[in-house]
Every structure is written in structure tokens, then in C-alpha cells.
Protein backbone atom coordinates (compact mmCIF):
# COMPACT_ATOMS: atom_id res chain seq x y z
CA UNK A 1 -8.06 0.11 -6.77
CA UNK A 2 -5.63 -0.83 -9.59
CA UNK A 3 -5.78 -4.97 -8.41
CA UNK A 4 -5.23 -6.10 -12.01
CA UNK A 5 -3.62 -9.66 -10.84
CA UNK A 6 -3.80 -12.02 -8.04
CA UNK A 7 -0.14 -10.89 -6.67
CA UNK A 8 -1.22 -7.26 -6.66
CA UNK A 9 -4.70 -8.48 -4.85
CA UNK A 10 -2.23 -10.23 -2.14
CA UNK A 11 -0.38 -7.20 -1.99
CA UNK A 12 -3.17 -5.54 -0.89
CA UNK A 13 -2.41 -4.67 2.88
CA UNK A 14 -5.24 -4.41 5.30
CA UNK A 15 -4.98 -0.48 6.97
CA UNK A 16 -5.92 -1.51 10.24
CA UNK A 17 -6.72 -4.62 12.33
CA UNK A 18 -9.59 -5.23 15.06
CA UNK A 19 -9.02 -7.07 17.92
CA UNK A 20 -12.68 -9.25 18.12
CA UNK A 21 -14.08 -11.03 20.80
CA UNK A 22 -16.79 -13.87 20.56
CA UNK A 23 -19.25 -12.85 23.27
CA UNK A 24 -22.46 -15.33 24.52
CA UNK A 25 -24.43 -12.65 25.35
CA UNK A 26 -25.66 -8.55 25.06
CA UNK A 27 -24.80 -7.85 28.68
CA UNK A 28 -21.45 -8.64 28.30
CA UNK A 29 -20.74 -5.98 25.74
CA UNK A 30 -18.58 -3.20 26.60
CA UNK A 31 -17.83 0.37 24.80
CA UNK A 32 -15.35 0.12 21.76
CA UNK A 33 -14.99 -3.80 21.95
CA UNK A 34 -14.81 -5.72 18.66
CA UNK A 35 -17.58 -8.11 19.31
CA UNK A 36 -19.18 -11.05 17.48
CA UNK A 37 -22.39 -12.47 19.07
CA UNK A 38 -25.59 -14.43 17.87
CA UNK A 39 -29.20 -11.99 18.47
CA UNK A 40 -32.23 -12.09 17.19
CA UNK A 41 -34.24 -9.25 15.16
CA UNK A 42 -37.00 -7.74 17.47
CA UNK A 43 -38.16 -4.07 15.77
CA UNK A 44 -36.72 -2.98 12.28
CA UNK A 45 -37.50 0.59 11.10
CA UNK A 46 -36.14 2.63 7.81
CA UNK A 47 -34.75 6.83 9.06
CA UNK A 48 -33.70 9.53 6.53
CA UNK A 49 -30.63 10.66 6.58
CA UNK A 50 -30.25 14.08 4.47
CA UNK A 51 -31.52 12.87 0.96
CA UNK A 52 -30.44 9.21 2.15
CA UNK A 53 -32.70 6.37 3.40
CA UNK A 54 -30.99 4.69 6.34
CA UNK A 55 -31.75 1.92 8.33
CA UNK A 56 -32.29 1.14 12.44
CA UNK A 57 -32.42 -2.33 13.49
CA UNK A 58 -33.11 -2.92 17.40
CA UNK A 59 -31.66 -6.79 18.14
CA UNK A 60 -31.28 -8.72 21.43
CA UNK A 61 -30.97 -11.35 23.41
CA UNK A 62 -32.68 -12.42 27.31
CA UNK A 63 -29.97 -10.26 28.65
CA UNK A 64 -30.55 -6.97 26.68
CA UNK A 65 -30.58 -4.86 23.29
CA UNK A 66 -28.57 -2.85 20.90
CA UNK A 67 -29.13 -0.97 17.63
CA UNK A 68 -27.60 -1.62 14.39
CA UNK A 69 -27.66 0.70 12.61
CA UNK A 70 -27.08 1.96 8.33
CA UNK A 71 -27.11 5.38 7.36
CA UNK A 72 -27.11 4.33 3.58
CA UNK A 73 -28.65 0.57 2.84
CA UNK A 74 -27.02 -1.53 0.76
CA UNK A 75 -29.76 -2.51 -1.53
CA UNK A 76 -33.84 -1.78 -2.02
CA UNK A 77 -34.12 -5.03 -0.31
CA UNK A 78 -31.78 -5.10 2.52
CA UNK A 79 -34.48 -4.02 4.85
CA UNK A 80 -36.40 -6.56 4.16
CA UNK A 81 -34.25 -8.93 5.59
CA UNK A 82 -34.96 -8.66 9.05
CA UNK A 83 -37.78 -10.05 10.04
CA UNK A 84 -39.07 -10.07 13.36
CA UNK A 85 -37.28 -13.24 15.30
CA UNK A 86 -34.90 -13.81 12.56
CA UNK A 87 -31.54 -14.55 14.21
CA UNK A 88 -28.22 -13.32 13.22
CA UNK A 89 -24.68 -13.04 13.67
CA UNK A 90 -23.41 -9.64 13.52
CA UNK A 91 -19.53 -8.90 14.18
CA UNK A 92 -18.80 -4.62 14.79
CA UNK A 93 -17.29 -2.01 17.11
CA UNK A 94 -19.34 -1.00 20.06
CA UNK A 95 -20.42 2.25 20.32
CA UNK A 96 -22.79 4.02 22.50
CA UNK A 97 -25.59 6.90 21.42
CA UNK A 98 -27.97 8.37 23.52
CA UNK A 99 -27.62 5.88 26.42
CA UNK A 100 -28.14 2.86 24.34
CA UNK A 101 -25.21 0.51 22.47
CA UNK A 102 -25.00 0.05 18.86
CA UNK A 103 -22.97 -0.89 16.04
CA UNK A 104 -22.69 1.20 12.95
CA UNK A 105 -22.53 -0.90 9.47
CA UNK A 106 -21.64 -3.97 10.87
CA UNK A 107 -20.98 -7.40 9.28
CA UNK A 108 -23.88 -9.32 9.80
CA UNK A 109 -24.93 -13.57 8.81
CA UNK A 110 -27.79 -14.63 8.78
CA UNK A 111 -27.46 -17.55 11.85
CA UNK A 112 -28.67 -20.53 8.84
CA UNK A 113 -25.62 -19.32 6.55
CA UNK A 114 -23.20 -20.11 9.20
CA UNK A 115 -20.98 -17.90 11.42
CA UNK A 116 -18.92 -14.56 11.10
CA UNK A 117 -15.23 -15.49 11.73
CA UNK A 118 -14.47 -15.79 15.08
CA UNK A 119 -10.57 -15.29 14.98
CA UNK A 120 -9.23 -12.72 17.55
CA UNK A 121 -7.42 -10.92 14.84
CA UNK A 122 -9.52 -9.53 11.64
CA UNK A 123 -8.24 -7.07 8.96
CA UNK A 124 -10.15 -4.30 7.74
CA UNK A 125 -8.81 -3.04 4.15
CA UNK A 126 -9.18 -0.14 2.42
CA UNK A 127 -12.49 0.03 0.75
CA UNK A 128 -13.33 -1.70 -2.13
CA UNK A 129 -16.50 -0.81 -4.15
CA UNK A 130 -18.69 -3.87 -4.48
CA UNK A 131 -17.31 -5.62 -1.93
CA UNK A 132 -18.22 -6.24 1.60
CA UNK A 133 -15.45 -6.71 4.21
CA UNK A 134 -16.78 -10.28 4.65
CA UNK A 135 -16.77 -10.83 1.08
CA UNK A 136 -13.20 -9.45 0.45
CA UNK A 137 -11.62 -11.38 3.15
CA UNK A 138 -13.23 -14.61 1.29
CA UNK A 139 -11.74 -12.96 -1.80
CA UNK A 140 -7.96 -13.25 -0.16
CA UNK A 141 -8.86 -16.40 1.23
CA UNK A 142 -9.05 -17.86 -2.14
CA UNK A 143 -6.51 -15.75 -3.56
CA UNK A 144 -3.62 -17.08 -0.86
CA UNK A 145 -3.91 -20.62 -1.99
CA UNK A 146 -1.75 -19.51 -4.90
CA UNK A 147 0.66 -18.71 -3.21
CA UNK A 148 2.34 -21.92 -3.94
CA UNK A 149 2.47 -20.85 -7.59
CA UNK A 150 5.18 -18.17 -6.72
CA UNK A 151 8.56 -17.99 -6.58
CA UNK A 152 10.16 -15.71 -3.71
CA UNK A 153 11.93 -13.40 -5.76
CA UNK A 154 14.51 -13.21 -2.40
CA UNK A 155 17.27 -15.80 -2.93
CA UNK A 156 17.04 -18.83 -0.77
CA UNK A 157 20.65 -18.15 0.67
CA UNK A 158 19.98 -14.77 1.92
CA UNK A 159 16.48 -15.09 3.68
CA UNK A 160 18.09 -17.37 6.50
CA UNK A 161 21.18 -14.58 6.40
CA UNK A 162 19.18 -11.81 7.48
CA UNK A 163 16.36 -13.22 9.01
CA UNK A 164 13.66 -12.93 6.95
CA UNK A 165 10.56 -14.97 6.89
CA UNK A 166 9.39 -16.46 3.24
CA UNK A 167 6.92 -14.18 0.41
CA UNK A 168 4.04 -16.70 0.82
CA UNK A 169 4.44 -17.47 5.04
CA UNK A 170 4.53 -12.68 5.48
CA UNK A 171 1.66 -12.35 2.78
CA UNK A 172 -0.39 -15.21 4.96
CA UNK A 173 0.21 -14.06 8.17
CA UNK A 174 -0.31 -10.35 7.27
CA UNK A 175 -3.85 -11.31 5.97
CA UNK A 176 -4.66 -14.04 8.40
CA UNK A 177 -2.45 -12.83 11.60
CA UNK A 178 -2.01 -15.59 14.14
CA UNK A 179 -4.17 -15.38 17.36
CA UNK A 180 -0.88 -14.74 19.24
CA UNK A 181 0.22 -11.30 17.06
CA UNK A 182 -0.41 -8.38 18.97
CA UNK A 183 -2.57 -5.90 17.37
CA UNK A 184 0.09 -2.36 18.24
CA UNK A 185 2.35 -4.32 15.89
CA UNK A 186 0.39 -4.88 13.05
CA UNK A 187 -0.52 -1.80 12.53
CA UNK A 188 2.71 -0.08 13.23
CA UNK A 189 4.43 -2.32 10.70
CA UNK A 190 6.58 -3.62 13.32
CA UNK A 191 6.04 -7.78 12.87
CA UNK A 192 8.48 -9.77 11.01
CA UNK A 193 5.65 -10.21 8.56
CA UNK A 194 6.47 -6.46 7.46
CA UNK A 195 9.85 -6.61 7.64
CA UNK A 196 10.37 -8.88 5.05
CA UNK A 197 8.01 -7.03 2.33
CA UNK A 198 10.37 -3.62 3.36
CA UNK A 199 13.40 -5.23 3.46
CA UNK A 200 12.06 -6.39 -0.33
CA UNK A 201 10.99 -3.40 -1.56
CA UNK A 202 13.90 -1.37 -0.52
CA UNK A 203 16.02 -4.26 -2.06
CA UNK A 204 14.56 -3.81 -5.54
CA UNK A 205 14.94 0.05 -5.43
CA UNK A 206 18.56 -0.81 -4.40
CA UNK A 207 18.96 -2.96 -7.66
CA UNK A 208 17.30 -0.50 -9.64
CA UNK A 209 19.82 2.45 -8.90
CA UNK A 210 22.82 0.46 -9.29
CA UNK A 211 21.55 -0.99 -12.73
CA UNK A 212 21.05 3.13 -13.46
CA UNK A 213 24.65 3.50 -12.00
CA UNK A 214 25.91 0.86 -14.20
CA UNK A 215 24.10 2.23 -17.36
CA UNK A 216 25.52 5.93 -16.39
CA UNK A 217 29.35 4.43 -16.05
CA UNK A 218 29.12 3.06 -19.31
CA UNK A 219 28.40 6.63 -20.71
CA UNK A 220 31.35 8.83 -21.93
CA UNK A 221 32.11 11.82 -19.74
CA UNK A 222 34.24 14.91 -20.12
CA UNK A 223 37.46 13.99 -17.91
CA UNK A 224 39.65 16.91 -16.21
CA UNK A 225 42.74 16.96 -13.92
CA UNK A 226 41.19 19.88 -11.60
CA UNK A 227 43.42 20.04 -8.74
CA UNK A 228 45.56 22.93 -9.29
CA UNK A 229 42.61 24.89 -10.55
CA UNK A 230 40.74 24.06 -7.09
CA UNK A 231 43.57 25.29 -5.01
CA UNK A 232 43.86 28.49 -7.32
CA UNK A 233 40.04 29.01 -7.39
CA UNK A 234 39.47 28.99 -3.52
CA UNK A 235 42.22 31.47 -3.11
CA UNK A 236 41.03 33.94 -6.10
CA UNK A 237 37.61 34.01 -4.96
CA UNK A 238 37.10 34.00 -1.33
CA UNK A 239 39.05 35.99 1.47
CA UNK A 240 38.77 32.73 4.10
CA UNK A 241 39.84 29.38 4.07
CA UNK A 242 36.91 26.55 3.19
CA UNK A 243 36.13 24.14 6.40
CA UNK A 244 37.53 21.14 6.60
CA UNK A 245 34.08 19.51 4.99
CA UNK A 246 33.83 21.49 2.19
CA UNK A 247 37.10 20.99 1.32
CA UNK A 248 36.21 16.86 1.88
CA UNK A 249 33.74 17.82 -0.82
CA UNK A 250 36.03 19.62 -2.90
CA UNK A 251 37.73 16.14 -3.25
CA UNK A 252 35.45 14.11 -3.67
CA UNK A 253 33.85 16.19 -6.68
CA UNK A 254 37.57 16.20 -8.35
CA UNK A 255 37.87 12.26 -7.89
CA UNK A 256 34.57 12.68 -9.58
CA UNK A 257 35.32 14.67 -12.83
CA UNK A 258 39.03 12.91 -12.61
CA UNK A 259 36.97 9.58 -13.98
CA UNK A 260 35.82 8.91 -18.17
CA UNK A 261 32.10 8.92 -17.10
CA UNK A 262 29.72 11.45 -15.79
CA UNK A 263 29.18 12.99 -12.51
CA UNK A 264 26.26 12.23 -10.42
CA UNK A 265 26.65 13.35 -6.82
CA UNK A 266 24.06 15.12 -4.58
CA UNK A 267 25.53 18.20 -2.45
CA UNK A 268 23.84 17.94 1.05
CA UNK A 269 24.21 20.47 3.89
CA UNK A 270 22.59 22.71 6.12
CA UNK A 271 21.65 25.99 5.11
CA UNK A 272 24.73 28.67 5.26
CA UNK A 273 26.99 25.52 5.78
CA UNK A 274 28.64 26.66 2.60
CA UNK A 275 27.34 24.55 -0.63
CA UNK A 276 27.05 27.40 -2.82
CA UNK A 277 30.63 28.19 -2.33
CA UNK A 278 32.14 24.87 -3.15
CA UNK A 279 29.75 24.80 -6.58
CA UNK A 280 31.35 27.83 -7.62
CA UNK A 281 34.55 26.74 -6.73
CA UNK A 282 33.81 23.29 -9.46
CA UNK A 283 32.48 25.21 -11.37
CA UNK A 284 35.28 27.98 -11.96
CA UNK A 285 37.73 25.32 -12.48
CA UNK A 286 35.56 24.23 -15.59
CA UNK A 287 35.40 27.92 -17.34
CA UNK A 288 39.11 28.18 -16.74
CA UNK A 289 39.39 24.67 -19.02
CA UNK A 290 36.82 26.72 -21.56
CA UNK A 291 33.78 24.52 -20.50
CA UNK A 292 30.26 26.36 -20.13
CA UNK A 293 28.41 26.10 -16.68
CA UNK A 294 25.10 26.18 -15.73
């Protein structure tokens, strides 16, 4: 995934987020809810898939059943797991197949090593080979506590300026989102959280071209009074006057090429606005001083 160091591995935004709910019991789960619950293992069966060995386990509770269910195991030995009684705690997405719920790959504890997070709010990241969601989310865990170690690259004076919440409280809350956040903003980048990694990122790109800019100025340039040759031009090679916005253009270009250092300018417009003409129109001016143009 190119995670080389622990910045880039906190930098690495979960895609979605569920919405979970701790639930007592099997009767109170409902299609498409993000549910954690406590069940115990009560038939356990291996199913092909194509050329791949899947698994079906049935689990329960008093109140009623569901399947869990792996179309490709995890290991030779995952099966073996699930003994008959053996209680777990398996967190998923409720689905329902052939008039019967189940959960497809879910997380799963065994109930002795302790319980699947119960926070309302759980990222799901892209996926990392090697690593199960449980064990990733441990991963970041870990990795957040050195946050302290880093300096917000944002000066202090402007955060409070424009608002902007600190590096190490976005990063936090982005991978551990507080019970209150509400999931449709997460996941359309629309928390504060976010706004403070864009406004960063399009900072640096900011800084970036002007450092360019200020490298390009310091470059020598051909320098040409063009204005007579303009006015001349447009009347030599077109039978109509130029709107008023390519003639804007005109000007700006020959405030351009008036300066010691090169032109850079982008020429934006609609197609048949007219861009072609006011090109040629530059660029006559420059054969007329005995410059080639391409």
C-alpha cells in the first residue's frame, strides 16, 4: 500500500465508516444493521466455492440463529475454531439469504479474548494484505500515540485564523470518530476533521507553484514593447473587431511579454469563443520583431 512510515500509516484514511450497534440478543437484529452481539457456535460445516473451500457457521442465542459465513478461510485451521458451544463475539453487516440472516466475513473474538469494539462509529479501510480489520485498527491505535512526536506543519497563528482544528486532534478523530459524528459526514468529507487535511494539502500545492513562480521570475526572458504591433495585427488579419474579452486577453499577454522573464499564462475559453484568434494575433507580433513561433 506504499505505508513506508508511521505518518503515511496515519494518513491512511478509512473509505467508509459503519454505524454499529451493540445488540443483547439475535431477535433484535434487523436487515443491513451494523451489529455486535455475543452467540455461541451450534453447527459448523466447510462448502466449496468454485475451486475455493469456504466456510458456514450456524450461531445463536435462546432467541434465534444466523449464519456466518466465509467464502475463502483464512487459514487450514480457521475451521477448527469453532467448536460446538464455543461462544463468540462477532461484529458485521446484516444480511439476509434464503429467508435466514447472516453475516458475510465478519470480525469475530473469541468471548475469553475479550470484546469487539463497541463504539458506534468504526472505520473500515482499504484492504490491507495480512491484516484483519480488527488487527489494523489496533495497528492505528498504536500508531496515533505518536502523534505527540509531530509538529503541525500549519503555523500556530493561522489555525485559529481560519478555523482549523490541529494535525494530531483531525488524524484522531478521523480514525477514532466521536460517538456524536454523524456517519453522511464522514464519508462525504464534510467534518472539520477533513477540512483541515484539504485546506493542508491544497496549501502545500499553493507553496509549491509560487516557489516554481519564483524560480521562473528569476529566469531571463525575451522582453518586447508589442502594442502597436497588436493594434496593427488585429486589423491586418481579421475583417471584425475582437470582443471586449479577447481584447482583455490581448492585454494581459502584452503586460506579459512587456516583463524581463518568461511567459506562463494558460488561455481558457469556450470553444469558438475565439482563443485561436488572439494566439495568432501574439504570435504575429513576434515574427514581425523576427522571432520564430511555434
Amino acid at each position: 500500500r506504499g505505508i513506508e512510515s508511521v505518518l503515511d500509516l496515519l494518513l491512511f484514511l478509512p473509505r467508509r465508516y459503519e454505524l454499529r450497534q451493540f445488540v443483547q440478543q439475535v431477535s433484535a437484529l434487523r436487515i443491513d444493521m451494523h451489529a455486535v452481539l455475543n452467540v455461541s457456535v451450534q453447527q459448523c460445516r466447510k462448502r466449496s466455492f468454485g475451486r475455493r473451500q469456504g466456510l458456514e457457521v450456524l450461531v445463536g442465542d435462546a432467541t434465534g440463529n444466523l449464519v456466518l459465513r466465509w467464502f475463502h478461510m483464512p487459514s487450514k485451521s480457521f475451521a477448527e475454531k469453532f467448536t460446538i458451544g464455543s461462544r463468540w463475539c462477532i461484529a458485521g453487516v446484516v444480511r439476509a439469504y434464503q429467508d435466514r440472516l447472516e453475516m458475510v466475513h465478519p470480525e469475530i473474538s473469541a468471548e475469553q479474548e475479550g470484546q469487539l469494539e463497541e463504539a458506534n462509529i468504526i472505520p473500515v479501510y482499504p484492504e490491507v494484505t495480512g491484516f484483519r480489520p480488527a488487527h489494523l485498527r489496533k495497528v492505528l491505535g498504536q500508531a496515533l500515540n505518536s502523534l505527540k512526536h509531530f509538529t503541525d506543519p500549519l503555523p500556530i497563528q493561522l489555525r485559529p485564523q481560519r478555523n482549523l482544528a490541529e494535525l494530531s486532534v483531525a488524524l484522531h478523530a478521523l480514525h477514532f470518530p466521536p460517538a456524536s459524528t454523524r456517519v453522511v459526514d464522514l464519508e462525504n468529507r464534510r467534518t472539520s476533521w477533513h477540512r483541515r487535511l484539504i485546506y493542508g494539502e491544497l496549501l502545500l500545492l499553493q507553496l509549491v507553484v509560487l516557489q516554481r513562480r519564483a524560480v521562473a521570475h528569476r529566469e531571463a526572458g525575451v522582453r518586447l514593447d508589442i502594442s502597436q504591433h497588436l493594434i496593427d495585427g488585429v486589423a491586418a488579419l481579421f475583417p471584425f473587431r475582437l470582443t471586449a474579452a479577447q481584447q482583455r486577453a490581448l492585454e494581459d499577454l502584452e503586460q506579459d511579454v512587456s516583463q524581463s522573464v518568461p511567459m506562463q499564462r494558460l488561455l481558457q475559453g469556450d470553444v469558438g469563443s475565439g482563443k485561436t484568434a488572439v494566439a495568432v494575433v501574439l504570435a504575429e507580433a513576434f515574427v514581425k520583431q523576427g522571432y520564430q513561433v511555434a
